[in-house]
N, C-alpha and C. Protein backbone atom coordinates (compact mmCIF):
# COMPACT_ATOMS: atom_id res chain seq x y z
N UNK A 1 -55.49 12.24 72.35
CA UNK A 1 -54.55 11.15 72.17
C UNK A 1 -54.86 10.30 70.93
N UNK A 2 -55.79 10.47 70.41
CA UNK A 2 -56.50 9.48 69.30
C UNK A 2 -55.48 9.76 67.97
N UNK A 3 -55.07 11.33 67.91
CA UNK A 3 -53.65 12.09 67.32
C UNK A 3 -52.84 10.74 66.97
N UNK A 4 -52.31 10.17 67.92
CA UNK A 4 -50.81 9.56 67.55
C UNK A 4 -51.18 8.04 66.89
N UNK A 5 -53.20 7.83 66.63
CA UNK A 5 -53.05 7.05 65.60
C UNK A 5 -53.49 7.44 64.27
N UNK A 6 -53.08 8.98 63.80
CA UNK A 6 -53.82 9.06 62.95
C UNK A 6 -52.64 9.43 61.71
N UNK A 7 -52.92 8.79 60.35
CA UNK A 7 -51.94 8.67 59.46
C UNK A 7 -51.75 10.36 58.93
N UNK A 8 -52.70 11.25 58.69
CA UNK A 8 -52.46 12.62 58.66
C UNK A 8 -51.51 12.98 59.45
N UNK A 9 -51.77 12.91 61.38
CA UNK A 9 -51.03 13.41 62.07
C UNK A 9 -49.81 13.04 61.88
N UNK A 10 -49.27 11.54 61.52
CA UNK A 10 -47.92 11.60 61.42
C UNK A 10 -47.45 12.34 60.22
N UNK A 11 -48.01 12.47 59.07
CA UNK A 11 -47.82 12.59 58.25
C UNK A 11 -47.20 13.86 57.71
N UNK A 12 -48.24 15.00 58.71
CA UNK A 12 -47.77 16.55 59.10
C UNK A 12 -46.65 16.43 59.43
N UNK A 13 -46.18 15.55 60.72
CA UNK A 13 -45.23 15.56 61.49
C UNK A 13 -43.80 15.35 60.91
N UNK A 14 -44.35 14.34 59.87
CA UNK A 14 -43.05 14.15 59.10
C UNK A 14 -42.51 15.17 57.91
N UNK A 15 -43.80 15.75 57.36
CA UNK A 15 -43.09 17.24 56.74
C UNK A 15 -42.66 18.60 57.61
N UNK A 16 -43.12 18.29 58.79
CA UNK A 16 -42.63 19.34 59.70
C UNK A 16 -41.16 19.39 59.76
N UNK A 17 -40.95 18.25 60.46
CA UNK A 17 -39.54 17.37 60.94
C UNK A 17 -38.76 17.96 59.72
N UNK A 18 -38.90 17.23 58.51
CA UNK A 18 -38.59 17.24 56.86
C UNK A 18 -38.06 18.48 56.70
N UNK A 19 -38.75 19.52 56.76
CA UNK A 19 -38.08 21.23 56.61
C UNK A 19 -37.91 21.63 57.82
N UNK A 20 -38.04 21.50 58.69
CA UNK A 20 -37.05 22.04 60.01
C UNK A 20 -35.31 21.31 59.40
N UNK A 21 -35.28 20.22 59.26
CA UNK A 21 -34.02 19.89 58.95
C UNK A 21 -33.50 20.44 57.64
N UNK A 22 -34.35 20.52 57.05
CA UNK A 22 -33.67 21.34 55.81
C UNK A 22 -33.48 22.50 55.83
N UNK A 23 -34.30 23.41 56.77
CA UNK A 23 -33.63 24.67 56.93
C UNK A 23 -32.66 24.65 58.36
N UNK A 24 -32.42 23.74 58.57
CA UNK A 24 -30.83 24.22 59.95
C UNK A 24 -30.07 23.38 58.46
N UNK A 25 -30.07 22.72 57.79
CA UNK A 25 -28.92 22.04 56.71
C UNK A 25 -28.56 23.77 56.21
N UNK A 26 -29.58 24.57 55.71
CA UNK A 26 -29.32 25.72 54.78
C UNK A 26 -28.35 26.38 56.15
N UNK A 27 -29.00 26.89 57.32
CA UNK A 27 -28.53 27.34 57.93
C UNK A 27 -26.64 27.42 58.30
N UNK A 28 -26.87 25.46 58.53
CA UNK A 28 -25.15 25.35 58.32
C UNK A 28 -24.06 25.62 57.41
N UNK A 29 -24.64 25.37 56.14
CA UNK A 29 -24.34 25.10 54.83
C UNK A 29 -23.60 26.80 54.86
N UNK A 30 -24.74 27.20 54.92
CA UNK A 30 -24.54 28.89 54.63
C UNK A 30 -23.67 29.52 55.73
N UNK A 31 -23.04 29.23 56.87
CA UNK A 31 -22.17 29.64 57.61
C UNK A 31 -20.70 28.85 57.16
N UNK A 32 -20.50 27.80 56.38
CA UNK A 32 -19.20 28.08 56.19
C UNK A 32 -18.82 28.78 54.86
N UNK A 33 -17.83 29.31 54.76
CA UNK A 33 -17.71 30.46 53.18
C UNK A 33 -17.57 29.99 52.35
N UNK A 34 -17.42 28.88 52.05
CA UNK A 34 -17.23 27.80 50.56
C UNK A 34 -17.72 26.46 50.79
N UNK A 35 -18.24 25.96 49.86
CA UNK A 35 -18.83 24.46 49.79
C UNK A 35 -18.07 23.56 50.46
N UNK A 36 -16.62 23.26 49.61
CA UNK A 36 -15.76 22.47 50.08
C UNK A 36 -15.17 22.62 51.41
N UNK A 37 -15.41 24.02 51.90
CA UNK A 37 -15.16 23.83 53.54
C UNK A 37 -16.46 23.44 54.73
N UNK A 38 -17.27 22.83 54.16
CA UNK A 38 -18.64 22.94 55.21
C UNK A 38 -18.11 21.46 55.44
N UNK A 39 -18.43 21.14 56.65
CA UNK A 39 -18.06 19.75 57.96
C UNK A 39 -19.74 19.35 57.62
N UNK A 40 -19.70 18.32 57.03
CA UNK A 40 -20.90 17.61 56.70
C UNK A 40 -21.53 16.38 57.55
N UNK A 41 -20.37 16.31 58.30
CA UNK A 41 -21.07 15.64 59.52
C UNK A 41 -21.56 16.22 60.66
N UNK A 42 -20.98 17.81 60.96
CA UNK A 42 -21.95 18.81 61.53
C UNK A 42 -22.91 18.86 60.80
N UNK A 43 -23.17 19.04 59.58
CA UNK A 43 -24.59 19.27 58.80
C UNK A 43 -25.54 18.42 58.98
N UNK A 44 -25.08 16.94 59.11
CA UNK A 44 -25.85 16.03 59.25
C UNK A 44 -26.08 16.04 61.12
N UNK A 45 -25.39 16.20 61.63
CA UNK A 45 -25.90 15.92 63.02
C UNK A 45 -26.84 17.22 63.41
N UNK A 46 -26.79 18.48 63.20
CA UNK A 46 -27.39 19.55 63.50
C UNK A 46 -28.87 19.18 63.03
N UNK A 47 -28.98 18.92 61.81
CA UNK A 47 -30.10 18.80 60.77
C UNK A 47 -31.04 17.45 61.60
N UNK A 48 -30.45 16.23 62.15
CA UNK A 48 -30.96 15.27 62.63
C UNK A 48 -31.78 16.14 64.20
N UNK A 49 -30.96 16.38 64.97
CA UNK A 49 -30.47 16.93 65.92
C UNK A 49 -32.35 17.89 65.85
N UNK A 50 -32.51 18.58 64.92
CA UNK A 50 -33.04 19.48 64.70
C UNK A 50 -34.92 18.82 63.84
N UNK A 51 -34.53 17.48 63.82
CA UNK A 51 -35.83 16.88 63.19
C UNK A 51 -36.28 16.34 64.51
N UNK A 52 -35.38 15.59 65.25
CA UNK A 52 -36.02 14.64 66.74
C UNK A 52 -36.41 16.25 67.53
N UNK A 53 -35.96 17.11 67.82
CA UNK A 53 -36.59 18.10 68.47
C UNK A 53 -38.16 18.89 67.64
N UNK A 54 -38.17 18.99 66.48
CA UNK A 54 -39.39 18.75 65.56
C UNK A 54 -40.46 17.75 66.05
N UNK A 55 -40.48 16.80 66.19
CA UNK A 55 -40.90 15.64 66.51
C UNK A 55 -41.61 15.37 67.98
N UNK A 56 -40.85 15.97 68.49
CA UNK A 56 -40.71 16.15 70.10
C UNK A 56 -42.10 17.05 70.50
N UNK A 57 -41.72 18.57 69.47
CA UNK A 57 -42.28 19.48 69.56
C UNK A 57 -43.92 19.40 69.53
N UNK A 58 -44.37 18.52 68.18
CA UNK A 58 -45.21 17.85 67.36
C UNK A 58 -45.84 17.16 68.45
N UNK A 59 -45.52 15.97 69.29
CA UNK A 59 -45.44 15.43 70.10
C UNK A 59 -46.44 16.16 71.46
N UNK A 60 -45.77 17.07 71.66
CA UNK A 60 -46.12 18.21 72.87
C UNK A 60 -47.22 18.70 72.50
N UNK A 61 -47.84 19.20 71.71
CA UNK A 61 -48.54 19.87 70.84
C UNK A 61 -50.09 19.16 71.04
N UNK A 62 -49.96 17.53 71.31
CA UNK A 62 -50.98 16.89 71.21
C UNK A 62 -51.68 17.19 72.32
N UNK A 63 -50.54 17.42 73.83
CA UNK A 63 -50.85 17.56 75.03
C UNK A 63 -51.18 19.12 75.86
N UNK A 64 -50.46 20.13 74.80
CA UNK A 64 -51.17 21.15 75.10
C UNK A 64 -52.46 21.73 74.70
N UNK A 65 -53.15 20.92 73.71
CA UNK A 65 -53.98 21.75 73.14
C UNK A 65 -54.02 22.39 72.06
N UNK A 66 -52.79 22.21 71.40
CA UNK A 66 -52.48 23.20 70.65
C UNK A 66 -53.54 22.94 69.39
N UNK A 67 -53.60 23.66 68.16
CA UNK A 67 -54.24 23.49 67.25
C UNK A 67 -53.19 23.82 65.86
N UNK A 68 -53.57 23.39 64.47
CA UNK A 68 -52.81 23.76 63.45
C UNK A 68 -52.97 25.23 62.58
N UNK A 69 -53.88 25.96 63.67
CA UNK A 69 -54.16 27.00 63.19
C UNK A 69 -53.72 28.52 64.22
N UNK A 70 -52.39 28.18 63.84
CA UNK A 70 -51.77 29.46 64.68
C UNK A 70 -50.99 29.15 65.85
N UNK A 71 -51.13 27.90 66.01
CA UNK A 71 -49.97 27.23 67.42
C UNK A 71 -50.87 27.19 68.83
N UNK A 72 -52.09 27.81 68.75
CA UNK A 72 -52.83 28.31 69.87
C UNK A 72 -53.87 27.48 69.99
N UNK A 73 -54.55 27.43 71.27
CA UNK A 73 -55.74 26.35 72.17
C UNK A 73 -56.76 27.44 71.53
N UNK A 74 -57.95 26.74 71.76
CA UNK A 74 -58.95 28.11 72.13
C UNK A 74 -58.98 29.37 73.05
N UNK A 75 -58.53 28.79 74.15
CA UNK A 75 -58.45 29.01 75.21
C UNK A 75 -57.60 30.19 75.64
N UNK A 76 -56.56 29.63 75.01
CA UNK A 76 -54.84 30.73 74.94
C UNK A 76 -55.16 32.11 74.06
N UNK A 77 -56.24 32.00 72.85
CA UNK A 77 -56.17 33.10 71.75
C UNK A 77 -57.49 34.11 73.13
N UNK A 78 -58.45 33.38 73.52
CA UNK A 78 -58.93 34.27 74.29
C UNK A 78 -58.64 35.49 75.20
N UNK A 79 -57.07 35.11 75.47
CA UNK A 79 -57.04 35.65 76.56
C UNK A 79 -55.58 36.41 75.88
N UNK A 80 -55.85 36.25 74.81
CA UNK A 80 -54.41 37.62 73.87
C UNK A 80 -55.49 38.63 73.45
């Protein structure tokens, strides 16, 4: 728990967040067939939509154990 005071940890969190939303923006962007037809307030809500679940994720991460080296506990790689 010591995690959610540490200026690194947010710091990851916020470039995590940062390109998760930029790649669902590409994602949207790139499903309609021309620029001028892409709904940019879908772009923007998907992309938001898609940083608070980032965040969330980040979040969870503190409580499983997880580590920044491969998504995995100690514990979890043991037993793959």
């Amino acid at each position: 728990m010591r995690e959610l005071t540490s200026k690194t940890f947010w710091a990851d969190v916020g470039v995590r967040a940062i390109r998760t939303m930029a790649q669902t923006a590409v994602g949207v962007i790139s499903a309609g067939a021309v620029l001028s037809d892409v709904d940019w307030i879908q772009v923007a809500s998907a992309s938001a939509l898609a940083g608070v679940v980032s965040v969330l994720m980040s979040l969870d991460r503190i409580g499983s154990g997880a580590t920044q080296n491969g998504g995995t506990s100690q514990k979890e790689s043991d037993t793959q």
